[in-house]
N, C-alpha and C. Protein backbone atom coordinates (compact mmCIF):
# COMPACT_ATOMS: atom_id res chain seq x y z
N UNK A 1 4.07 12.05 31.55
CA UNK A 1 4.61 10.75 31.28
C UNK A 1 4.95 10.62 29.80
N UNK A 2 5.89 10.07 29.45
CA UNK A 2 6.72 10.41 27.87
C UNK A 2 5.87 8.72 27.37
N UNK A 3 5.93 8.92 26.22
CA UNK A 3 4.74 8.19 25.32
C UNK A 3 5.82 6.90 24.71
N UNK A 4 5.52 5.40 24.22
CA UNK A 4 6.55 4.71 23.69
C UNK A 4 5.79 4.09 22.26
N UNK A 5 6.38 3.78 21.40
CA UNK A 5 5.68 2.78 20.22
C UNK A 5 6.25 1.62 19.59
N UNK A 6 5.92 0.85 19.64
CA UNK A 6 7.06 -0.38 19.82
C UNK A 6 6.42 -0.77 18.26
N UNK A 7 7.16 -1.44 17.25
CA UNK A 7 6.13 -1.26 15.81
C UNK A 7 6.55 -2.97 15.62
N UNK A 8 5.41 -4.01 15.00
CA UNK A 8 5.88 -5.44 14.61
C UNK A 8 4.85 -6.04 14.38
N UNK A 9 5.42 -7.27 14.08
CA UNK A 9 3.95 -7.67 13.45
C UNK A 9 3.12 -7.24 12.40
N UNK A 10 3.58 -6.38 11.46
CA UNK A 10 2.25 -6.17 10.47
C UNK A 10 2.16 -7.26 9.37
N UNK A 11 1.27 -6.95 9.20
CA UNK A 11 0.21 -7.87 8.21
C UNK A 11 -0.58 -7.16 7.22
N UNK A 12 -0.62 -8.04 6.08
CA UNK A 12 -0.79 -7.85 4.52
C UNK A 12 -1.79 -8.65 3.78
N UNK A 13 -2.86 -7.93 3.77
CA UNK A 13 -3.86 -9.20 3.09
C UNK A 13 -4.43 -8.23 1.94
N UNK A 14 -4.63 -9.40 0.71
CA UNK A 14 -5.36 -8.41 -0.47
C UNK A 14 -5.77 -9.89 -0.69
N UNK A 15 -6.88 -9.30 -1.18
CA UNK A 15 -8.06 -10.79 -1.56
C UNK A 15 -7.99 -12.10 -1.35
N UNK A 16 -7.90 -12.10 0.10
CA UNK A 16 -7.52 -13.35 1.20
C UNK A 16 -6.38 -13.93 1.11
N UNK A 17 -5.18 -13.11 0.44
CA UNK A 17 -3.99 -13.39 0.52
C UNK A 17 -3.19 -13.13 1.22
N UNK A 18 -2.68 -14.01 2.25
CA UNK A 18 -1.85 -13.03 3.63
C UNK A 18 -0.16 -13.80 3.00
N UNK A 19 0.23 -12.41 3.19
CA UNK A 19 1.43 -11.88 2.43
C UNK A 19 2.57 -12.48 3.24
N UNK A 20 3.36 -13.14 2.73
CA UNK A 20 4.66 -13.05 3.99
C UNK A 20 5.96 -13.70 3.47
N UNK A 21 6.53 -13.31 1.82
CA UNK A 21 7.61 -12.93 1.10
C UNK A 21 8.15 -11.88 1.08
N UNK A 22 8.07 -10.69 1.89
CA UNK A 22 8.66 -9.44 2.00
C UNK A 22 10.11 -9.43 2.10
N UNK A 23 10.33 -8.63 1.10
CA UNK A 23 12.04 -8.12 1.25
C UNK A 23 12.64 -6.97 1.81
N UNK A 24 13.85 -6.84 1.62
CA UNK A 24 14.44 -6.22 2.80
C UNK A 24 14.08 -4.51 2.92
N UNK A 25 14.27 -3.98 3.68
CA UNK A 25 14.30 -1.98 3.81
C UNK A 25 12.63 -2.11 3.84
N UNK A 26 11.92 -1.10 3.46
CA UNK A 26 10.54 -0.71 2.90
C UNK A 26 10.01 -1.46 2.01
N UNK A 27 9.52 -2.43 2.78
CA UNK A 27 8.62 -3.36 1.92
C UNK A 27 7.35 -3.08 1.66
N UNK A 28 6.64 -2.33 2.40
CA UNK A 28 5.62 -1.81 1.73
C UNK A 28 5.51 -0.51 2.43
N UNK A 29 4.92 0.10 1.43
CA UNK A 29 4.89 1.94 1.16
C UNK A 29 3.77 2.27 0.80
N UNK A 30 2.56 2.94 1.30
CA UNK A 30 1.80 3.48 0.95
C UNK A 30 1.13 4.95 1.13
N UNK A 31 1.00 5.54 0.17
CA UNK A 31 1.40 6.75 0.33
C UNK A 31 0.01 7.38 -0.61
N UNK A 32 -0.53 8.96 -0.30
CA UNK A 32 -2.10 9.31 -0.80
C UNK A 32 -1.70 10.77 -1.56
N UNK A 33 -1.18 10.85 -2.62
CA UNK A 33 -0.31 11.66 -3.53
C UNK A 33 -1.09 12.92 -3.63
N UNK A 34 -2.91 13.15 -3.25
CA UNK A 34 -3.36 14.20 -3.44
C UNK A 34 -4.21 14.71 -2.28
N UNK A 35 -4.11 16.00 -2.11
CA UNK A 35 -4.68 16.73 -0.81
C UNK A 35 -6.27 16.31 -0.77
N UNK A 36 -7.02 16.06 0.25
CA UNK A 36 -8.11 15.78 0.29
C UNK A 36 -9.10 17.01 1.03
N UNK A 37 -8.39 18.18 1.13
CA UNK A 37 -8.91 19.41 0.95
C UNK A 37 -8.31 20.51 0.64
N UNK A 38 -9.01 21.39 -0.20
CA UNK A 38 -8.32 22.58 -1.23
C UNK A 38 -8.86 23.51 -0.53
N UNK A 39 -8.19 24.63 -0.69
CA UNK A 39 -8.81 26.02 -0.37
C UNK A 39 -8.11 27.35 -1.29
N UNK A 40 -9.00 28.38 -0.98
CA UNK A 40 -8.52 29.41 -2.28
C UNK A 40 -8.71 30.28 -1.68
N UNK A 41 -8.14 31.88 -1.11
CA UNK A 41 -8.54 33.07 -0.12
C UNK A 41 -8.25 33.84 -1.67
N UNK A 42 -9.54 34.50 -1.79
CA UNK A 42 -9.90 35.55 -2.67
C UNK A 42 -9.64 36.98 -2.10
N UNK A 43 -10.90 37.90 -2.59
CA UNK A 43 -10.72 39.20 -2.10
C UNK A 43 -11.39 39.40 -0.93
N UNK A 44 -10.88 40.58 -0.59
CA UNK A 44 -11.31 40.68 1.04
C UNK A 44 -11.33 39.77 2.33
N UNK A 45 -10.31 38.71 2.03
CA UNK A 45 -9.84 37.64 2.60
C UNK A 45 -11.25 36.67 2.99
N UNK A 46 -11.62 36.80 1.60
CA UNK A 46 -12.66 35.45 1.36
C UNK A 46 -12.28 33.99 1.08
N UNK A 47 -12.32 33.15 1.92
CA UNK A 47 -11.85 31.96 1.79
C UNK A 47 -12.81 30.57 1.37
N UNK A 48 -12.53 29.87 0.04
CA UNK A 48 -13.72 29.17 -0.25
C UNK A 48 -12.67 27.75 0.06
N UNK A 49 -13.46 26.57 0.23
CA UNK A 49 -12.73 25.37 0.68
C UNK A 49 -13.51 24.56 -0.30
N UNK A 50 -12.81 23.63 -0.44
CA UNK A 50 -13.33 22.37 -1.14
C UNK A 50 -12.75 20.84 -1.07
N UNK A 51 -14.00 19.85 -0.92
CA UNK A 51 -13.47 18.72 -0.72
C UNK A 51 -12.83 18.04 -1.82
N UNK A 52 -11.45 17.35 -2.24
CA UNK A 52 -11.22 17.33 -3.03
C UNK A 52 -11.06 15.26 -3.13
N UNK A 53 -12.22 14.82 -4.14
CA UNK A 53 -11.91 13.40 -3.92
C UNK A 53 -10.61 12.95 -4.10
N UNK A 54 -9.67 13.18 -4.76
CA UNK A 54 -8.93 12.55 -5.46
C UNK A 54 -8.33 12.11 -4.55
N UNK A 55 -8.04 13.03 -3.04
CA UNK A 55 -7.14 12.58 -1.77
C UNK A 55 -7.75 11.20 -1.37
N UNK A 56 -8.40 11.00 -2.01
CA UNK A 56 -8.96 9.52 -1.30
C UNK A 56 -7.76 8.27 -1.98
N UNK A 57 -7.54 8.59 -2.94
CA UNK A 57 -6.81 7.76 -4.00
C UNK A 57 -5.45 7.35 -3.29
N UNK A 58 -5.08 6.16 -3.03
CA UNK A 58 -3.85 5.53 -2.38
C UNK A 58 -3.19 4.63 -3.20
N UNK A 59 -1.47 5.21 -3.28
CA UNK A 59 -0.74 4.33 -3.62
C UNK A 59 -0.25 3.24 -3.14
N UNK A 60 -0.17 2.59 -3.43
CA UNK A 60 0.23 1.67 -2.33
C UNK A 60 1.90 0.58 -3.46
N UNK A 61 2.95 0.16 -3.02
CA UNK A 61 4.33 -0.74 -3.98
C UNK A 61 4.40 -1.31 -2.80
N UNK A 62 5.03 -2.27 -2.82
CA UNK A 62 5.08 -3.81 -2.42
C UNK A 62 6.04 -4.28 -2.51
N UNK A 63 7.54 -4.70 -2.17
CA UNK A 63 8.75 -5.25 -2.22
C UNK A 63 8.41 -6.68 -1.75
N UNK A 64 8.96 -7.64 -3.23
CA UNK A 64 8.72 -9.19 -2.81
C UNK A 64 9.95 -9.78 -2.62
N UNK A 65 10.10 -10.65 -2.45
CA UNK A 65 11.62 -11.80 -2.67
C UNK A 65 10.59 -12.26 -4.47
N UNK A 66 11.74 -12.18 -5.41
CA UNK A 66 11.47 -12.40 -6.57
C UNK A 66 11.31 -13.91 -6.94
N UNK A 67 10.20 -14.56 -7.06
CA UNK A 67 9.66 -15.57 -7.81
C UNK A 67 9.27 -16.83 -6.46
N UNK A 68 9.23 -15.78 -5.35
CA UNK A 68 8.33 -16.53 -3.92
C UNK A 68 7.17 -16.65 -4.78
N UNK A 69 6.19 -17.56 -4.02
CA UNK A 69 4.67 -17.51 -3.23
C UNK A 69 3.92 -16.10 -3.54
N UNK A 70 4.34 -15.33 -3.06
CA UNK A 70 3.58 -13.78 -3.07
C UNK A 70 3.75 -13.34 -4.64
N UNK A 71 5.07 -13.72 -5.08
CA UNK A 71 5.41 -13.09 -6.54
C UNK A 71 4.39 -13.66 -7.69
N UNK A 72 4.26 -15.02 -7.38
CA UNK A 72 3.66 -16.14 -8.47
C UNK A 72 2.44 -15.39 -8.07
N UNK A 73 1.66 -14.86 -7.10
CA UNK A 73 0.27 -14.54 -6.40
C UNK A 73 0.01 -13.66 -7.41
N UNK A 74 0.85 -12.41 -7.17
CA UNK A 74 0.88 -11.36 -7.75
C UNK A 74 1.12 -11.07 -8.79
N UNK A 75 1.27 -12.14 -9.66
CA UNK A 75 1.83 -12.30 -10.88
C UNK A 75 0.26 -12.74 -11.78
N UNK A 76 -0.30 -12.96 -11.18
CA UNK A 76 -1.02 -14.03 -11.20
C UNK A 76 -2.35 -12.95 -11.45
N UNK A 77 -2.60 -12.74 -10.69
CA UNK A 77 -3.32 -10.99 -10.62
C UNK A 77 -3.16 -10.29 -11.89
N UNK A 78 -2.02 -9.68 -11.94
CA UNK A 78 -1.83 -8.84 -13.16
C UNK A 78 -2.02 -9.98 -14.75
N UNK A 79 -1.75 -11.16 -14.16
CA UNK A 79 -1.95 -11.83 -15.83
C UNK A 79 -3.68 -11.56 -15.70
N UNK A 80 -4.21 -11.72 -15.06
CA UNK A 80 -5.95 -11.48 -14.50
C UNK A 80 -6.44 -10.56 -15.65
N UNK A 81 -5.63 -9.24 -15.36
CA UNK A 81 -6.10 -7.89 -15.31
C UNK A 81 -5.71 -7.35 -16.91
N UNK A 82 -4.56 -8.26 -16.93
CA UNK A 82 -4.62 -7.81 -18.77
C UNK A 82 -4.94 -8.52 -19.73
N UNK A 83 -5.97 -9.54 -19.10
CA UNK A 83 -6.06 -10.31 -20.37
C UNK A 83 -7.97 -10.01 -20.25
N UNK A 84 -8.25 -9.71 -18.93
CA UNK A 84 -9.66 -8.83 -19.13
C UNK A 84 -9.87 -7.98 -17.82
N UNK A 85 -9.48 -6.55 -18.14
CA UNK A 85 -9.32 -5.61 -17.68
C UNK A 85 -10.47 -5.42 -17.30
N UNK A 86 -11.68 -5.04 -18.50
CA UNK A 86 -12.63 -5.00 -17.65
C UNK A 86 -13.56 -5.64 -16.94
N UNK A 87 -13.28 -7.09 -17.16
CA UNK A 87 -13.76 -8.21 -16.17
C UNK A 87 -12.99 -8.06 -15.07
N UNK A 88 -12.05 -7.64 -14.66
CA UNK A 88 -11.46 -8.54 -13.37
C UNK A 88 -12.08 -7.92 -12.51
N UNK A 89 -12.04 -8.33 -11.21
CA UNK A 89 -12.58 -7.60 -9.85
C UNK A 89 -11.60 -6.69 -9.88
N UNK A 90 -12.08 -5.99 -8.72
CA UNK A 90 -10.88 -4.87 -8.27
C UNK A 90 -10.89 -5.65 -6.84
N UNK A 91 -9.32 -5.29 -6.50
CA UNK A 91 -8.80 -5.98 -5.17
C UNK A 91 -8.68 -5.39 -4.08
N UNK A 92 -9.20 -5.47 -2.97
CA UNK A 92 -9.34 -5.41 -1.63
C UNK A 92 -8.68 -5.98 -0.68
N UNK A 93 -8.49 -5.23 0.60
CA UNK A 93 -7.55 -6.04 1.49
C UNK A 93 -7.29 -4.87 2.64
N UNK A 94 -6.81 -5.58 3.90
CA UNK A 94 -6.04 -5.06 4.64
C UNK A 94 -4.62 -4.89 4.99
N UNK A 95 -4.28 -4.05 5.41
CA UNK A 95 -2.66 -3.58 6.02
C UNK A 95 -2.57 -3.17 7.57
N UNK A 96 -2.01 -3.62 7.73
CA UNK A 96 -2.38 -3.35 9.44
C UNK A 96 -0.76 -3.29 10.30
N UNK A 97 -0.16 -2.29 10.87
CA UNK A 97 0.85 -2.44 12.12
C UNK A 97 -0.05 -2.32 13.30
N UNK A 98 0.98 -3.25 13.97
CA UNK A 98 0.59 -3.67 15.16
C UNK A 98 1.81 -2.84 16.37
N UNK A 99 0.76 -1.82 16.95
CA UNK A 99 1.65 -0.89 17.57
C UNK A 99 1.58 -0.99 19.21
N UNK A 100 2.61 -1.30 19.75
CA UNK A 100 2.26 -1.75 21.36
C UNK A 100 3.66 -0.49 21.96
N UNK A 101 2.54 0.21 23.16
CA UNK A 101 3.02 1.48 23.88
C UNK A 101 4.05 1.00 25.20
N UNK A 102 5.00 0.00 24.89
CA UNK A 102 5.87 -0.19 26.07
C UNK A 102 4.99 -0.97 27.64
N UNK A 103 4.08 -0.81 27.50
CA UNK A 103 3.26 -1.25 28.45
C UNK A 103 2.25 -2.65 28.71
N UNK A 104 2.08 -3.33 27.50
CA UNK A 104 1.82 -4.27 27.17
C UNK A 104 0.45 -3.93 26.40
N UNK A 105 0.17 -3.45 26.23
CA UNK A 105 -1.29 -2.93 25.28
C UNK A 105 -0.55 -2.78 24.12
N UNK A 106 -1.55 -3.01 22.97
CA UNK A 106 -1.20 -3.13 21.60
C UNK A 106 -2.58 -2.09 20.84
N UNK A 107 -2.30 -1.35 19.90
CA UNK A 107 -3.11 -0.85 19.01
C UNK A 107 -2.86 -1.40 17.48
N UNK A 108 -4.23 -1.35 16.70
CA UNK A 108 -3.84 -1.76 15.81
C UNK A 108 -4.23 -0.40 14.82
N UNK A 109 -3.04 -0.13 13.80
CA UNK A 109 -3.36 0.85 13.04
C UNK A 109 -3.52 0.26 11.76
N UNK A 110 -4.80 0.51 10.79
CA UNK A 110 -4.80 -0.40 10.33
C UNK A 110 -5.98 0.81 8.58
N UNK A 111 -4.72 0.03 7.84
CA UNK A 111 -5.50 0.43 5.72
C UNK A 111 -6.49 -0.64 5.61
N UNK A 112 -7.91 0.21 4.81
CA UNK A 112 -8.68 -1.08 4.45
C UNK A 112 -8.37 -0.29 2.91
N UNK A 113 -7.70 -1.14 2.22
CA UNK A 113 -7.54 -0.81 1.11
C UNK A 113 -8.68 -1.59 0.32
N UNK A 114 -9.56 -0.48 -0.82
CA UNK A 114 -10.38 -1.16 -1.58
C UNK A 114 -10.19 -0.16 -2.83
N UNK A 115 -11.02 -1.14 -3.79
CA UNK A 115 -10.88 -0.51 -5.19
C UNK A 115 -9.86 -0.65 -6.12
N UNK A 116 -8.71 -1.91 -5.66
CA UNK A 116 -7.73 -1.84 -6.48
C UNK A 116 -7.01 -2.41 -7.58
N UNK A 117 -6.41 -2.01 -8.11
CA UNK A 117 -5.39 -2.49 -9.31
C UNK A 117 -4.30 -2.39 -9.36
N UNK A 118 -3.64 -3.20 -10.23
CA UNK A 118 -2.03 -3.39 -10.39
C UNK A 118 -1.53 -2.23 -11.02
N UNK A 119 -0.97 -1.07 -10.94
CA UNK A 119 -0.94 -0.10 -11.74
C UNK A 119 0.45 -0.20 -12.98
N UNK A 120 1.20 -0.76 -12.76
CA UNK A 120 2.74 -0.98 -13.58
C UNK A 120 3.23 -2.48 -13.63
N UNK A 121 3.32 -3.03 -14.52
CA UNK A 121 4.16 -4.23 -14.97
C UNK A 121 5.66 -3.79 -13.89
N UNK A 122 6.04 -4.85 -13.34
CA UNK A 122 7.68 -5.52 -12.00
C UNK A 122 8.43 -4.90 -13.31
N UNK A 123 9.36 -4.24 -12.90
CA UNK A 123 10.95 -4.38 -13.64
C UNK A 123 11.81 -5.49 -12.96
N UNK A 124 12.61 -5.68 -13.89
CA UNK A 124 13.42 -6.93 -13.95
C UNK A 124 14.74 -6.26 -14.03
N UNK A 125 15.95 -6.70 -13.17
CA UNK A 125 17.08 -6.49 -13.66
C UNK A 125 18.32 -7.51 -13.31
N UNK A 126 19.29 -7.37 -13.72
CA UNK A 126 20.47 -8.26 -13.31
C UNK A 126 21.51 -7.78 -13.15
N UNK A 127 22.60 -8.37 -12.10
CA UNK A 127 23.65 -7.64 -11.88
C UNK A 127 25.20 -8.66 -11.88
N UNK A 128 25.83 -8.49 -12.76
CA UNK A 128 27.32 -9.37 -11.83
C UNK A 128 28.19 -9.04 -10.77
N UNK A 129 27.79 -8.60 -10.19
CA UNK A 129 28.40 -7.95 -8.86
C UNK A 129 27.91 -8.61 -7.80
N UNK A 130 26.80 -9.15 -7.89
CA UNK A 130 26.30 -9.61 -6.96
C UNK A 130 24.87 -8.51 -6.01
N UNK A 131 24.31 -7.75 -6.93
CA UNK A 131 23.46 -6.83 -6.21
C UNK A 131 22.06 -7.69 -5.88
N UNK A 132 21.60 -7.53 -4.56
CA UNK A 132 20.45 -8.11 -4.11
C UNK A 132 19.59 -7.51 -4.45
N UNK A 133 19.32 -6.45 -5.55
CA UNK A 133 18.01 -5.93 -5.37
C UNK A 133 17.47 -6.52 -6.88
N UNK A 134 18.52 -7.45 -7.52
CA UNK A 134 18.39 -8.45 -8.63
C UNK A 134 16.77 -9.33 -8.42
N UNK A 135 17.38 -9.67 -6.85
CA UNK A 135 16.37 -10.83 -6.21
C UNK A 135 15.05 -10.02 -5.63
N UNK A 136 15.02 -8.89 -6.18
CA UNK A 136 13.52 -8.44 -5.53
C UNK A 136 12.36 -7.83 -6.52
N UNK A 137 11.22 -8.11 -6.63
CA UNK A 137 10.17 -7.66 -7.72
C UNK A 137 9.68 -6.80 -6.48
N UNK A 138 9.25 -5.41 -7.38
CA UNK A 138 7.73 -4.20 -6.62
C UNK A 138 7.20 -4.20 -7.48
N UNK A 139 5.92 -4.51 -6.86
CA UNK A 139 4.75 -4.20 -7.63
C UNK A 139 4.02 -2.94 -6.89
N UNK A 140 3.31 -2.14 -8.03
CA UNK A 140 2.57 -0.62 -7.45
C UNK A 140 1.21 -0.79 -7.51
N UNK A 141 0.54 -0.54 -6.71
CA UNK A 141 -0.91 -0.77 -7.43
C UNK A 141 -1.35 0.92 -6.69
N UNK A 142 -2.63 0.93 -7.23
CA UNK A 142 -3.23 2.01 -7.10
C UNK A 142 -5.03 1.75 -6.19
N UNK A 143 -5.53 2.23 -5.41
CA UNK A 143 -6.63 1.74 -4.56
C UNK A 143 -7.26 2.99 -4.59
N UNK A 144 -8.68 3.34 -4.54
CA UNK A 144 -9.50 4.21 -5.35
C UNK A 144 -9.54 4.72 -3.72
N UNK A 145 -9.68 3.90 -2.29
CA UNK A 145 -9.47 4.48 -1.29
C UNK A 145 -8.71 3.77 -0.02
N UNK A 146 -8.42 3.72 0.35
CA UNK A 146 -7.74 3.28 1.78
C UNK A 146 -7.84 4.42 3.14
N UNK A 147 -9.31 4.18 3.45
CA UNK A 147 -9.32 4.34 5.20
C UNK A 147 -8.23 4.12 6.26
N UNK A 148 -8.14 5.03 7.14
CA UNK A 148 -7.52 4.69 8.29
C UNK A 148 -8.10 4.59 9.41
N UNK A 149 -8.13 3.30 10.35
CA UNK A 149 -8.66 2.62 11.54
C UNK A 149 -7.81 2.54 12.58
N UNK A 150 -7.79 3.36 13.57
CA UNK A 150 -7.04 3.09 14.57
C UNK A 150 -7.40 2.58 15.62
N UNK A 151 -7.61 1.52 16.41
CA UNK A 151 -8.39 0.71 17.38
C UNK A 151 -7.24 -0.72 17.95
């Protein structure tokens, strides 16, 4: 029997903030830039492995509609974080798609993102042409881990 995934509904929460200014294409992207296991085959086809933390480390950018609700949020955050870096909390939250198999059952796949920070100040730009990506702020942050829950 051939398999279906129907994808909608996801949802965006970082420190009880549920997100819902998203702009257009890939609004959010999160992505784990380092292998979370190494290995090395020496001599005599000796193979040593190692766990490597850093794979724990998740990127995570964020496409807003520029100067929504979510932007002022998020804006709001990073004024937090640079005016006492090492006071602020680090930010937590979930990400979750909501994946339903053609059949009426739904799974939820789902980031518990913790540990995080704003990693880069929004670029700003302008266009006379009329380019929409004028009207959109990303913000990147960086999360020390983000689990994956599939249930």
């Amino acid at each position: 029997m051939s398999q279906a995934a129907k994808s909608g509904n996801d949802s965006l929460v970082i420190n009880q903030h549920i997100f819902a200014n998203f702009a257009d294409g890939d609004y959010c992207h999160l992505t784990y830039p380092n292998k979370v296991s190494v290995a090395k085959t020496g001599k005599n086809g000796n193979t040593i492995y190692a766990q490597n933390a850093m794979g724990l480390l998740a990127n995570f950018s964020l496409r807003l509609i520029r100067g929504s609700t979510d932007d002022q949020y998020c804006q709001q955050l990073l004024n937090l974080q640079n005016n006492n870096y090492a006071g602020t909390a680090l930010l937590s939250g979930t990400y979750v798609k909501v994946i339903g198999d053609g059949q009426g059952n739904l799974i939820n796949d789902t980031y518990i993102l913790g540990g995080g920070t704003i990693e880069q100040i929004p670029e700003g730009k302008s266009n006379a042409e009329g380019d929409t990506v004028q009207s959109v702020v990303e913000y990147k942050f960086v999360f020390a881990n983000a689990p994956r829950v599939i249930a």
